[in-house]
PDB file of N, CA and C in Angstrom:
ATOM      1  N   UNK A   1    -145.144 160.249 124.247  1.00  0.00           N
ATOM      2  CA  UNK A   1    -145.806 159.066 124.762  1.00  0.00           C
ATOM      3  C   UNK A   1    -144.766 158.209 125.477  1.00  0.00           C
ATOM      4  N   UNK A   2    -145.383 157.467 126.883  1.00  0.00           N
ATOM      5  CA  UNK A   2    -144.347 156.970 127.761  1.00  0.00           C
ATOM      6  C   UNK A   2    -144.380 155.398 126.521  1.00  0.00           C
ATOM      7  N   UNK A   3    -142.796 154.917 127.202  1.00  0.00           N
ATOM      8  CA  UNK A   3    -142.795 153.433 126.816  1.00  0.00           C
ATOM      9  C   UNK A   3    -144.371 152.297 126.848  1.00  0.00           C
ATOM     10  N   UNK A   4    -144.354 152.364 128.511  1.00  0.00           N
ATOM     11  CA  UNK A   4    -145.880 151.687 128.685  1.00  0.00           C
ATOM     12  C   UNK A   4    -146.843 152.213 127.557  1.00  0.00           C
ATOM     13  N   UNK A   5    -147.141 153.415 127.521  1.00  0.00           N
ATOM     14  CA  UNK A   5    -148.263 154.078 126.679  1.00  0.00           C
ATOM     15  C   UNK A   5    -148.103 153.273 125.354  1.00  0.00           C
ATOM     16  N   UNK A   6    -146.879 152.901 124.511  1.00  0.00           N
ATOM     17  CA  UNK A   6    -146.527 152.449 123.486  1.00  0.00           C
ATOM     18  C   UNK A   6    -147.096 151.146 123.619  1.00  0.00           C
ATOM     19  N   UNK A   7    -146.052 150.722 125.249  1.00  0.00           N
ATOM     20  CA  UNK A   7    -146.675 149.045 124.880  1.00  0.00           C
ATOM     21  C   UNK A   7    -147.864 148.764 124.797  1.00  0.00           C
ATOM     22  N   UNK A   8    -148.824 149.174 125.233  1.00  0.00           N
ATOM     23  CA  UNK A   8    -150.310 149.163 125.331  1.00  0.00           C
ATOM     24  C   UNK A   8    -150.651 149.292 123.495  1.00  0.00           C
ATOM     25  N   UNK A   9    -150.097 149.390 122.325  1.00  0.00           N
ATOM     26  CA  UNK A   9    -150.604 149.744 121.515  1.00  0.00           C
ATOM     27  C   UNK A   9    -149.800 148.528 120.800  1.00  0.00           C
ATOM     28  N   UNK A  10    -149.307 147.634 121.386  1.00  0.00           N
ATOM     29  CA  UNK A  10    -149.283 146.344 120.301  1.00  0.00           C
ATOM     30  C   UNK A  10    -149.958 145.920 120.000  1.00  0.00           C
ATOM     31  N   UNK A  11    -151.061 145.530 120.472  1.00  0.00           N
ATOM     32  CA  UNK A  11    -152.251 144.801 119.336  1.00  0.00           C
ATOM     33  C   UNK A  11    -152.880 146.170 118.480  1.00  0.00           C
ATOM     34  N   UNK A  12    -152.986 145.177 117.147  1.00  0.00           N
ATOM     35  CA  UNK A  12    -153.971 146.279 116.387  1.00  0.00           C
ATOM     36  C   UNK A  12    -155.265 146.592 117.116  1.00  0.00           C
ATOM     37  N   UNK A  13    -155.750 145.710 117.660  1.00  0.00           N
ATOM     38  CA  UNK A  13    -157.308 146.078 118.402  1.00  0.00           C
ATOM     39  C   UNK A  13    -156.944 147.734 119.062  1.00  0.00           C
ATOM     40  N   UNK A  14    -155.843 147.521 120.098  1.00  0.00           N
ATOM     41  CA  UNK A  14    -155.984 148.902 120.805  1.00  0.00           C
ATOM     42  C   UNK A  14    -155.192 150.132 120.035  1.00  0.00           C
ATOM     43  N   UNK A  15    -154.528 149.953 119.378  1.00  0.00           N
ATOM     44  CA  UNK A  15    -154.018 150.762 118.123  1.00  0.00           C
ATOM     45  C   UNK A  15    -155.171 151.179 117.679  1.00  0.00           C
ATOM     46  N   UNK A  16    -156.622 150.635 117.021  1.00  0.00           N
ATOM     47  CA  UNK A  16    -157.471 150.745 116.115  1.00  0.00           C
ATOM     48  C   UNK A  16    -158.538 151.683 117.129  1.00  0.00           C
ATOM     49  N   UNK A  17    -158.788 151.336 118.486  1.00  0.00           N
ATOM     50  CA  UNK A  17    -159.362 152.184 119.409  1.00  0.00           C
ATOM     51  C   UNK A  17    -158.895 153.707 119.395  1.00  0.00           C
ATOM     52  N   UNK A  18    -157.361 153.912 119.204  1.00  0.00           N
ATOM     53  CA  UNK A  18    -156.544 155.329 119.380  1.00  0.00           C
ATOM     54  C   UNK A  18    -157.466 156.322 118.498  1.00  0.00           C
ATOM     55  N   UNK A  19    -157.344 155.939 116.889  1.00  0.00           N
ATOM     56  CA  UNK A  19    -157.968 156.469 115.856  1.00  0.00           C
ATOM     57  C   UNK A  19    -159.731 157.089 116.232  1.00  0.00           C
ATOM     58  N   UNK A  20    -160.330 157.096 117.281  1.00  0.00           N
ATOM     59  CA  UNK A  20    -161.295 157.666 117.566  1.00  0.00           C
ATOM     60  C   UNK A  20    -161.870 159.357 116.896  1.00  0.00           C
ATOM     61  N   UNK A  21    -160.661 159.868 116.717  1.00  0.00           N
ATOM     62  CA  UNK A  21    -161.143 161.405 116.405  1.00  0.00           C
ATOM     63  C   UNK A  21    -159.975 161.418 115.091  1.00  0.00           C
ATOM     64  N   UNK A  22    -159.981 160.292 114.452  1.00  0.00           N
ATOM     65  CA  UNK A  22    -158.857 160.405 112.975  1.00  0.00           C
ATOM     66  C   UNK A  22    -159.518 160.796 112.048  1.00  0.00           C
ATOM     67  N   UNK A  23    -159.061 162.125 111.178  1.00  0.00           N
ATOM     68  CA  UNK A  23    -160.084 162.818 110.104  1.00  0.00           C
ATOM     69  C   UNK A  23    -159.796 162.495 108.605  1.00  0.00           C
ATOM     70  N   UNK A  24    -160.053 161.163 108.305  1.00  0.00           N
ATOM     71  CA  UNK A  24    -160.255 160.223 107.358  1.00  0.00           C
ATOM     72  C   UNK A  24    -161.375 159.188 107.301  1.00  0.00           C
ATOM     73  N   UNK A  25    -162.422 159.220 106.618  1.00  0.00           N
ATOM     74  CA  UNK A  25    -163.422 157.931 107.125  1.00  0.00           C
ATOM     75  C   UNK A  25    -162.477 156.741 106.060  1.00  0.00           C
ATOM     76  N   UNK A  26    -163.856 155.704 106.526  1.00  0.00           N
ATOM     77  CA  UNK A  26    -162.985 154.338 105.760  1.00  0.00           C
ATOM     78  C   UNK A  26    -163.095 154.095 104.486  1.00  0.00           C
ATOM     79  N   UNK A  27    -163.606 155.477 103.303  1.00  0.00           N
ATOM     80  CA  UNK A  27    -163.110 154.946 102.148  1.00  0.00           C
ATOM     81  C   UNK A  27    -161.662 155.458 102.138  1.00  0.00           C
ATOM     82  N   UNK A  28    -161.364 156.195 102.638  1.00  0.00           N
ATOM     83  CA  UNK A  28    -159.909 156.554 102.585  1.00  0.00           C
ATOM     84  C   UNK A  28    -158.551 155.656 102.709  1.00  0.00           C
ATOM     85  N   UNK A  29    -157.658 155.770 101.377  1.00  0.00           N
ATOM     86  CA  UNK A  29    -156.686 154.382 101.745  1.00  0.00           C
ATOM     87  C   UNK A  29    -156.138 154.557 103.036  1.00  0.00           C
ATOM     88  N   UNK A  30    -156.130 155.846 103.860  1.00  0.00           N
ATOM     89  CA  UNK A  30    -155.046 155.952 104.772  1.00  0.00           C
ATOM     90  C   UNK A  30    -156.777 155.673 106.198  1.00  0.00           C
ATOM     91  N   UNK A  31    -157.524 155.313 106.147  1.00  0.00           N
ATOM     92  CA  UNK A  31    -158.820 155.010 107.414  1.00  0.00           C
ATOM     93  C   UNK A  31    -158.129 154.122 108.130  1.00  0.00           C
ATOM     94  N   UNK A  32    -158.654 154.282 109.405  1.00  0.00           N
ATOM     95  CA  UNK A  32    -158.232 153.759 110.424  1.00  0.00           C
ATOM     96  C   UNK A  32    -158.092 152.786 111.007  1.00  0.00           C
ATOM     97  N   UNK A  33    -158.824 151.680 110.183  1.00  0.00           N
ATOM     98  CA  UNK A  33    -158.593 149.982 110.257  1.00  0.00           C
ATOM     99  C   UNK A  33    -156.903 149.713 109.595  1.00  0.00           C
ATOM    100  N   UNK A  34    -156.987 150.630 108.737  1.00  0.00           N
ATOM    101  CA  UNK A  34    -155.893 150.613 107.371  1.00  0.00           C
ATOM    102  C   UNK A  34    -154.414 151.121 108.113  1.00  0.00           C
ATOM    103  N   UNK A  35    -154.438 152.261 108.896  1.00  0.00           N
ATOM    104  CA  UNK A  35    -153.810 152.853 109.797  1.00  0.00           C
ATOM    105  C   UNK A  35    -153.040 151.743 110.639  1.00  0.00           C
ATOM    106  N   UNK A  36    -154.152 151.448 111.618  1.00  0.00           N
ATOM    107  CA  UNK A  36    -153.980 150.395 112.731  1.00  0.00           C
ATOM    108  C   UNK A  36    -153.067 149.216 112.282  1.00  0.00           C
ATOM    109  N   UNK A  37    -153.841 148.491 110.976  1.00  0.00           N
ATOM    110  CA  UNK A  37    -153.018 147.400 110.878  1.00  0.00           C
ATOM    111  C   UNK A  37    -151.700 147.699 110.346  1.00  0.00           C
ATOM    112  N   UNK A  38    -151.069 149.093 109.601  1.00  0.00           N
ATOM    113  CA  UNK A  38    -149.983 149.209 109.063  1.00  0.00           C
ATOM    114  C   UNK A  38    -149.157 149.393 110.528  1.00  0.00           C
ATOM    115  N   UNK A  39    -149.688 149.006 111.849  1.00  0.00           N
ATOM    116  CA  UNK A  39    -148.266 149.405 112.691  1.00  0.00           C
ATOM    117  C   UNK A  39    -148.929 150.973 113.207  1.00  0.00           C
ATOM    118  N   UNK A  40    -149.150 151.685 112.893  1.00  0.00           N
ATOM    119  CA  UNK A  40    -149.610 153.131 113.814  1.00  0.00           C
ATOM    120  C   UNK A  40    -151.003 153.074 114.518  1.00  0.00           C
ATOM    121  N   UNK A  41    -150.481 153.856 115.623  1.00  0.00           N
ATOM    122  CA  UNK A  41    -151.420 154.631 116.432  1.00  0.00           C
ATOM    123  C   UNK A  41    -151.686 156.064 116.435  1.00  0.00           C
ATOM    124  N   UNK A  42    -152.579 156.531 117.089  1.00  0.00           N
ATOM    125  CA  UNK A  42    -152.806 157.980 115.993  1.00  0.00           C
ATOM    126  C   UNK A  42    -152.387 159.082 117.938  1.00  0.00           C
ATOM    127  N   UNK A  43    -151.581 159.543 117.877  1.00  0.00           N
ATOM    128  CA  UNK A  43    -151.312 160.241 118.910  1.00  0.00           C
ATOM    129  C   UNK A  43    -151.450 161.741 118.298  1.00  0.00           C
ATOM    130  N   UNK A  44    -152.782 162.605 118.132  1.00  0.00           N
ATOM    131  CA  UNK A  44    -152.560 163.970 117.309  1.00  0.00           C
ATOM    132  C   UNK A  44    -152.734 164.900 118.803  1.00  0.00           C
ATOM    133  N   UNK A  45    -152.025 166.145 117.615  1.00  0.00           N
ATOM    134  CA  UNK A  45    -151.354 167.463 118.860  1.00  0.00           C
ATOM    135  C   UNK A  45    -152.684 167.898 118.039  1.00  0.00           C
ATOM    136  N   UNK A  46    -152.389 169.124 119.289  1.00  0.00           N
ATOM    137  CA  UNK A  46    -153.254 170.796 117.997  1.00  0.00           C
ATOM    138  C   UNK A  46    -153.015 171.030 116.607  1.00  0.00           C
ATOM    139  N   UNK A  47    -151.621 171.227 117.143  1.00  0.00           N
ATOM    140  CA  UNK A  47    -150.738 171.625 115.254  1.00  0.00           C
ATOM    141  C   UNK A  47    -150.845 170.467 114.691  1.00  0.00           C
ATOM    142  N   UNK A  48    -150.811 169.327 114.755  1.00  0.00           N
ATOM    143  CA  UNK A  48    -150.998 167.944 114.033  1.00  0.00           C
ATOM    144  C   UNK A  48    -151.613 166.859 114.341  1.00  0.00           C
ATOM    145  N   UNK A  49    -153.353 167.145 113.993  1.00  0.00           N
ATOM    146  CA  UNK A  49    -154.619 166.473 114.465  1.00  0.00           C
ATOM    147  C   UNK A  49    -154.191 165.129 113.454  1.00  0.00           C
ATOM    148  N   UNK A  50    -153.474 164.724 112.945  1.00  0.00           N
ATOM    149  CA  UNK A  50    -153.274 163.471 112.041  1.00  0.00           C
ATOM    150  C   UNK A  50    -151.831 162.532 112.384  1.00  0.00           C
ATOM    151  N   UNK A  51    -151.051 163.273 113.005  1.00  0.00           N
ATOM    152  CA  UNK A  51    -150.243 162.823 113.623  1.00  0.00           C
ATOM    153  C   UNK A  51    -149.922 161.252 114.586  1.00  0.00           C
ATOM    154  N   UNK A  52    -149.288 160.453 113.704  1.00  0.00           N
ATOM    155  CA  UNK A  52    -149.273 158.869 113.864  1.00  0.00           C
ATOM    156  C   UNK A  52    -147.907 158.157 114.121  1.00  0.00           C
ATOM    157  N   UNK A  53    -148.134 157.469 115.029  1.00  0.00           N
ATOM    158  CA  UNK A  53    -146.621 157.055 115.626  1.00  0.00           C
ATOM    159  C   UNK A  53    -146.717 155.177 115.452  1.00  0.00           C
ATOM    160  N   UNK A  54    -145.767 154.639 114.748  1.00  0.00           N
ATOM    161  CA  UNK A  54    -144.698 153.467 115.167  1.00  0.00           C
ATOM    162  C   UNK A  54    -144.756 152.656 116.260  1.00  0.00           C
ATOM    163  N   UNK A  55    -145.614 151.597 116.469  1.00  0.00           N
ATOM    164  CA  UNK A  55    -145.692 150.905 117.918  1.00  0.00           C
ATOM    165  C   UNK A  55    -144.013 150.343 118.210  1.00  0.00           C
ATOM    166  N   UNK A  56    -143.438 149.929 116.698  1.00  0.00           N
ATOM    167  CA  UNK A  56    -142.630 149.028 116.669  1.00  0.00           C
ATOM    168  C   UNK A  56    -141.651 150.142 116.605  1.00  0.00           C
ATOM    169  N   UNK A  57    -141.063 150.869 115.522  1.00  0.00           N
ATOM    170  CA  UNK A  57    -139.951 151.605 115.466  1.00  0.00           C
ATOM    171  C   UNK A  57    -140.488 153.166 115.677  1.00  0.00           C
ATOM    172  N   UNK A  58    -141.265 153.248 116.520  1.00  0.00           N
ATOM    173  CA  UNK A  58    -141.502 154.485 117.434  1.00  0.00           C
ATOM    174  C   UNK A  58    -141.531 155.938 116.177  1.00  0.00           C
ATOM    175  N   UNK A  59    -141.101 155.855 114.838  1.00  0.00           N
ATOM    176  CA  UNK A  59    -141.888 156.907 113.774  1.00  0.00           C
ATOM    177  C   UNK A  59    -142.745 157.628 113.888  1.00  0.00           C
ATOM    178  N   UNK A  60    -142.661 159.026 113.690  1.00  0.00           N
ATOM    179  CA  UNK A  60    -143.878 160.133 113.739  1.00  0.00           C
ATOM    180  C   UNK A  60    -144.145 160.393 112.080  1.00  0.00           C
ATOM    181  N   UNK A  61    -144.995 160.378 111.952  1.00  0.00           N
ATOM    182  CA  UNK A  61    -145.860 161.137 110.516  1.00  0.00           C
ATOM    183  C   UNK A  61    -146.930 161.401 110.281  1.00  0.00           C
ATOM    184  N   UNK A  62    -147.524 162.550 109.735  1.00  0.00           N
ATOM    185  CA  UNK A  62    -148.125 163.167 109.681  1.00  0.00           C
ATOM    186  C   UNK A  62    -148.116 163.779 108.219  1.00  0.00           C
ATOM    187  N   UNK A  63    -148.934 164.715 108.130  1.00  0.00           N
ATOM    188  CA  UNK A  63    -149.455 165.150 106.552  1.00  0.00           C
ATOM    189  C   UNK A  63    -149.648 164.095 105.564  1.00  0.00           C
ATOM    190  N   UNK A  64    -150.538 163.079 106.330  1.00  0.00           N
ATOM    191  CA  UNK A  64    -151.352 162.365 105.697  1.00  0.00           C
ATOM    192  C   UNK A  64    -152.710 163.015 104.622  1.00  0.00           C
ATOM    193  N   UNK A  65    -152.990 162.431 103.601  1.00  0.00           N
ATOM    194  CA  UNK A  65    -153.295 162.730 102.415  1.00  0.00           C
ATOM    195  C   UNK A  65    -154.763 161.337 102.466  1.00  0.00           C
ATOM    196  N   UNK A  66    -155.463 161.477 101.447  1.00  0.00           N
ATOM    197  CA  UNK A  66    -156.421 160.404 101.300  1.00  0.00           C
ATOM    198  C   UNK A  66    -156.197 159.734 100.539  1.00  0.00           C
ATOM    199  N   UNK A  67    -154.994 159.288  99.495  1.00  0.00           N
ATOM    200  CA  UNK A  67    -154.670 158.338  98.568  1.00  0.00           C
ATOM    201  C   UNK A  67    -153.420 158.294  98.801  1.00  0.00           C
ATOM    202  N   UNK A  68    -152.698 158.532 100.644  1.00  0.00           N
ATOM    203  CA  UNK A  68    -151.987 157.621 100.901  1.00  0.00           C
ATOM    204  C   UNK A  68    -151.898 155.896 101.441  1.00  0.00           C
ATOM    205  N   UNK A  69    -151.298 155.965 101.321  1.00  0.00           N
ATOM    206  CA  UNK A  69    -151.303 153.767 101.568  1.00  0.00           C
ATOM    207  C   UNK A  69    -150.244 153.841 102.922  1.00  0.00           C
ATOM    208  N   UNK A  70    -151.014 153.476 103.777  1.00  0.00           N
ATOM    209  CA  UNK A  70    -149.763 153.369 105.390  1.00  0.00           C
ATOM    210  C   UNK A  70    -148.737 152.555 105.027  1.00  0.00           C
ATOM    211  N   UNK A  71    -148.694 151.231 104.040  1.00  0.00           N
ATOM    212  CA  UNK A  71    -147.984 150.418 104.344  1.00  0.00           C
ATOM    213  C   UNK A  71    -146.760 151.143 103.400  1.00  0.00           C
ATOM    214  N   UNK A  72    -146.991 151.034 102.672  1.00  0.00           N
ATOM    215  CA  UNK A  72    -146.055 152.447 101.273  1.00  0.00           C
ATOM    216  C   UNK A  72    -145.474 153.397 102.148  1.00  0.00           C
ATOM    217  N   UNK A  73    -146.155 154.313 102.690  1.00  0.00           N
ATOM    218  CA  UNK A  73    -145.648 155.737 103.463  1.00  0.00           C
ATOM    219  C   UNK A  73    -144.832 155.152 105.077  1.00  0.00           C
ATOM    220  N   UNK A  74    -145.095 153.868 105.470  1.00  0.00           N
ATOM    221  CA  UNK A  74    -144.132 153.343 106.759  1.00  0.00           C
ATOM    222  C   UNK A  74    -143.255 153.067 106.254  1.00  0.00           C
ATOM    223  N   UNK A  75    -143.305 152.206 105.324  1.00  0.00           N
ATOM    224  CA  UNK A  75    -141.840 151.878 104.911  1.00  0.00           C
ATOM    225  C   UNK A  75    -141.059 152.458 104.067  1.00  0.00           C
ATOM    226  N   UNK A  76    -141.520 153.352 103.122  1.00  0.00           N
ATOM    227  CA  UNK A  76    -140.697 154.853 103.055  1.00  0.00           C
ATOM    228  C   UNK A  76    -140.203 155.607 103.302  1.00  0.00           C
ATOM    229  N   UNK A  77    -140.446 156.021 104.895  1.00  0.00           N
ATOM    230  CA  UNK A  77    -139.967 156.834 105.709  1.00  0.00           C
ATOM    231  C   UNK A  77    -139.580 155.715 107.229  1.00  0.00           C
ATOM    232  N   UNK A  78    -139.146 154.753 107.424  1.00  0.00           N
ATOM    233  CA  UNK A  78    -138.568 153.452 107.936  1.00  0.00           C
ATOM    234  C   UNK A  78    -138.564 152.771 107.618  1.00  0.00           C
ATOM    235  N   UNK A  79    -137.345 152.407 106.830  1.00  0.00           N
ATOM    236  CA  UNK A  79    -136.961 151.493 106.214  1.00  0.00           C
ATOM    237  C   UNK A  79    -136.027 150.092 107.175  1.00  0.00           C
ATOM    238  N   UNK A  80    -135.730 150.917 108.321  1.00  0.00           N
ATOM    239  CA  UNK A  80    -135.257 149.854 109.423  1.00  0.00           C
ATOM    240  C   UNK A  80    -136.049 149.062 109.982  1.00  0.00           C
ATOM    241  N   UNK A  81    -137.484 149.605 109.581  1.00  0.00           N
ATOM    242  CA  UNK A  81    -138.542 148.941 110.708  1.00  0.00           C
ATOM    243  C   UNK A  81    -138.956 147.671 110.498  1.00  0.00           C
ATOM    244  N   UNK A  82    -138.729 146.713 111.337  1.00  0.00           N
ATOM    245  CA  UNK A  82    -139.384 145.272 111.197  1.00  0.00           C
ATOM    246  C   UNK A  82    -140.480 144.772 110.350  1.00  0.00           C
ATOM    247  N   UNK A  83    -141.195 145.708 111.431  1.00  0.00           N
ATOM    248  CA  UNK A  83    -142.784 145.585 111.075  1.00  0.00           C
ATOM    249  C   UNK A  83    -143.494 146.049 109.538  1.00  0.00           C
ATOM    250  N   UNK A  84    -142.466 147.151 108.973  1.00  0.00           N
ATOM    251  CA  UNK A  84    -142.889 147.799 107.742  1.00  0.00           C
ATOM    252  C   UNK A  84    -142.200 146.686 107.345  1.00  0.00           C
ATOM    253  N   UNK A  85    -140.687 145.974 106.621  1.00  0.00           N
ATOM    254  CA  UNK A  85    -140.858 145.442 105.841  1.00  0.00           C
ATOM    255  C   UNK A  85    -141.315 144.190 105.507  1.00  0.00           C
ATOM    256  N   UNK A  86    -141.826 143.205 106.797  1.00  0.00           N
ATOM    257  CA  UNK A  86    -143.176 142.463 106.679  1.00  0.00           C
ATOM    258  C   UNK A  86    -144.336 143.011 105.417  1.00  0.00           C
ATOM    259  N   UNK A  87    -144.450 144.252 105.646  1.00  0.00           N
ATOM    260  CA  UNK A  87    -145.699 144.566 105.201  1.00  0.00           C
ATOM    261  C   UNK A  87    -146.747 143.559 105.761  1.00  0.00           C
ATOM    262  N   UNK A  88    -147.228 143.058 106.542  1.00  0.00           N
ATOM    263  CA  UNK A  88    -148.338 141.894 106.841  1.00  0.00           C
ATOM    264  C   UNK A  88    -149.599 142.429 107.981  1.00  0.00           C
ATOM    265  N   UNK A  89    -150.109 141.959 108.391  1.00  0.00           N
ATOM    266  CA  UNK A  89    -151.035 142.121 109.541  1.00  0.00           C
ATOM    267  C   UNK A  89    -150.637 141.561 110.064  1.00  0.00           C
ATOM    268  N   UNK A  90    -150.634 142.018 111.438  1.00  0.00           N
ATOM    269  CA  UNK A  90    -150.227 141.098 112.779  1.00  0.00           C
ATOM    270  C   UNK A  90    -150.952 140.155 112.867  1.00  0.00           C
ATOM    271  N   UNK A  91    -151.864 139.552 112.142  1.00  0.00           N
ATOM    272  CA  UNK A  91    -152.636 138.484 112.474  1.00  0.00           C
ATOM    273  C   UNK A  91    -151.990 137.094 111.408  1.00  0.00           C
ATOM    274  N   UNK A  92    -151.605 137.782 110.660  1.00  0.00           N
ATOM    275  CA  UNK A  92    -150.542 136.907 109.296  1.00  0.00           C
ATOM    276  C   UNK A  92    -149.795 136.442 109.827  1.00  0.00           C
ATOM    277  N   UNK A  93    -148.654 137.281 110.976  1.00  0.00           N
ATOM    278  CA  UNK A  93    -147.637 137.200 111.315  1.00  0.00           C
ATOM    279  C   UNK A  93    -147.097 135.983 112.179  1.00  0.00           C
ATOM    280  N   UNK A  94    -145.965 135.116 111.322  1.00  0.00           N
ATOM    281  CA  UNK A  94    -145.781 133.751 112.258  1.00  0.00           C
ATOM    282  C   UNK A  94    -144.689 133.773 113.549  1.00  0.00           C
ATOM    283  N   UNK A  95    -144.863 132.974 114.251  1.00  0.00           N
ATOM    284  CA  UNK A  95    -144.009 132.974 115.501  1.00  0.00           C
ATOM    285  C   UNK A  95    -142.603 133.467 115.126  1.00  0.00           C
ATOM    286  N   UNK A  96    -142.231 133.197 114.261  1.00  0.00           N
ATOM    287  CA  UNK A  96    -140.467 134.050 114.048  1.00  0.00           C
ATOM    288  C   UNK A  96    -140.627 135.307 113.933  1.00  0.00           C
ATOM    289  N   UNK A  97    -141.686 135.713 113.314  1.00  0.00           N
ATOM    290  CA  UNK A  97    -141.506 137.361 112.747  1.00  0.00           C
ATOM    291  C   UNK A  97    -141.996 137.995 113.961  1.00  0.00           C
ATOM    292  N   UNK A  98    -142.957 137.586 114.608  1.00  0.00           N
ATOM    293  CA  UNK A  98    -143.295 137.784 116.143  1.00  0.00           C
ATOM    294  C   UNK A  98    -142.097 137.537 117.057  1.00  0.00           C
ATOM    295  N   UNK A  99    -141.177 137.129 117.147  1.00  0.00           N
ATOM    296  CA  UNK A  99    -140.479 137.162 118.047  1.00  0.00           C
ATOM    297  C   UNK A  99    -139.296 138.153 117.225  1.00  0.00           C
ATOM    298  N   UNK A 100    -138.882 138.202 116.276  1.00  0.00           N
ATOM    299  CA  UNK A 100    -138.178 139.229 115.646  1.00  0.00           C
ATOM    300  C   UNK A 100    -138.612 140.583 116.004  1.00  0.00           C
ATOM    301  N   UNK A 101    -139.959 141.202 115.652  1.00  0.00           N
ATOM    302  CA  UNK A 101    -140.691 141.955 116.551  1.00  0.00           C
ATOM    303  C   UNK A 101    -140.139 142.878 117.813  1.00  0.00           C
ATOM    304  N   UNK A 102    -140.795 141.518 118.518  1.00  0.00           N
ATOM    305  CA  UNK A 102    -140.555 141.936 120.055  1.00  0.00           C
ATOM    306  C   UNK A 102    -139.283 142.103 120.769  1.00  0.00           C
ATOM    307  N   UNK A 103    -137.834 141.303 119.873  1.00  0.00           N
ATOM    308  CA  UNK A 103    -136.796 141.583 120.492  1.00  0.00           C
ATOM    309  C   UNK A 103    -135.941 143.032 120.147  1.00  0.00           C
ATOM    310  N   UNK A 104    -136.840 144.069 118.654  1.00  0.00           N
ATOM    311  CA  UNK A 104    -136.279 145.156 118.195  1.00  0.00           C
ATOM    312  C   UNK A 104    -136.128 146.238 119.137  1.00  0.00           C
TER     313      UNK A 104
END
């Protein structure tokens, strides 16, 4: 995915659009509202129809499970990432942590 392609996926709104063909419904901890707001967009291949990328620290993962938790499994496997150790919704998020954010 190009840079632009990424930037286009800062808001959760268009992050939450990506998830269109994500094979989890929404009781699942890892569904796609749940997805979206942890920071991923769902970019899946052939070999990896679940396959989810990092708006902020650009992370791939995959072999998602249904009693995984995005916010647990981002910041487990990026621990550098801004946005994971917020843990918050971008809608929580105050002007410092937003500009912390955007300058990573």
């Amino acid at each position: 995915m190009s840079r632009q392609q990424c930037d286009e996926m800062y808001t959760e709104a268009n992050r939450l659009k990506s998830f269109q063909n994500w094979p989890f419904g929404e009781d699942a901890k890892c569904s796609a509202v749940k997805m979206a707001e942890a920071g991923f967009f769902h970019c899946p291949t052939d070999i990896e129809p679940d396959l989810v990328q990092c708006y902020v620290c650009f992370k791939e993962l995959d072999g998602w499970q249904l009693d995984d938790e995005p916010w647990e499994e981002h910041y487990s496997h990026s621990k550098v990432c801004l946005f994971a150790q917020l843990r918050k919704p971008q809608k929580d998020l105050n002007f410092e942590e937003i500009h912390k954010i955007e300058a990573a």
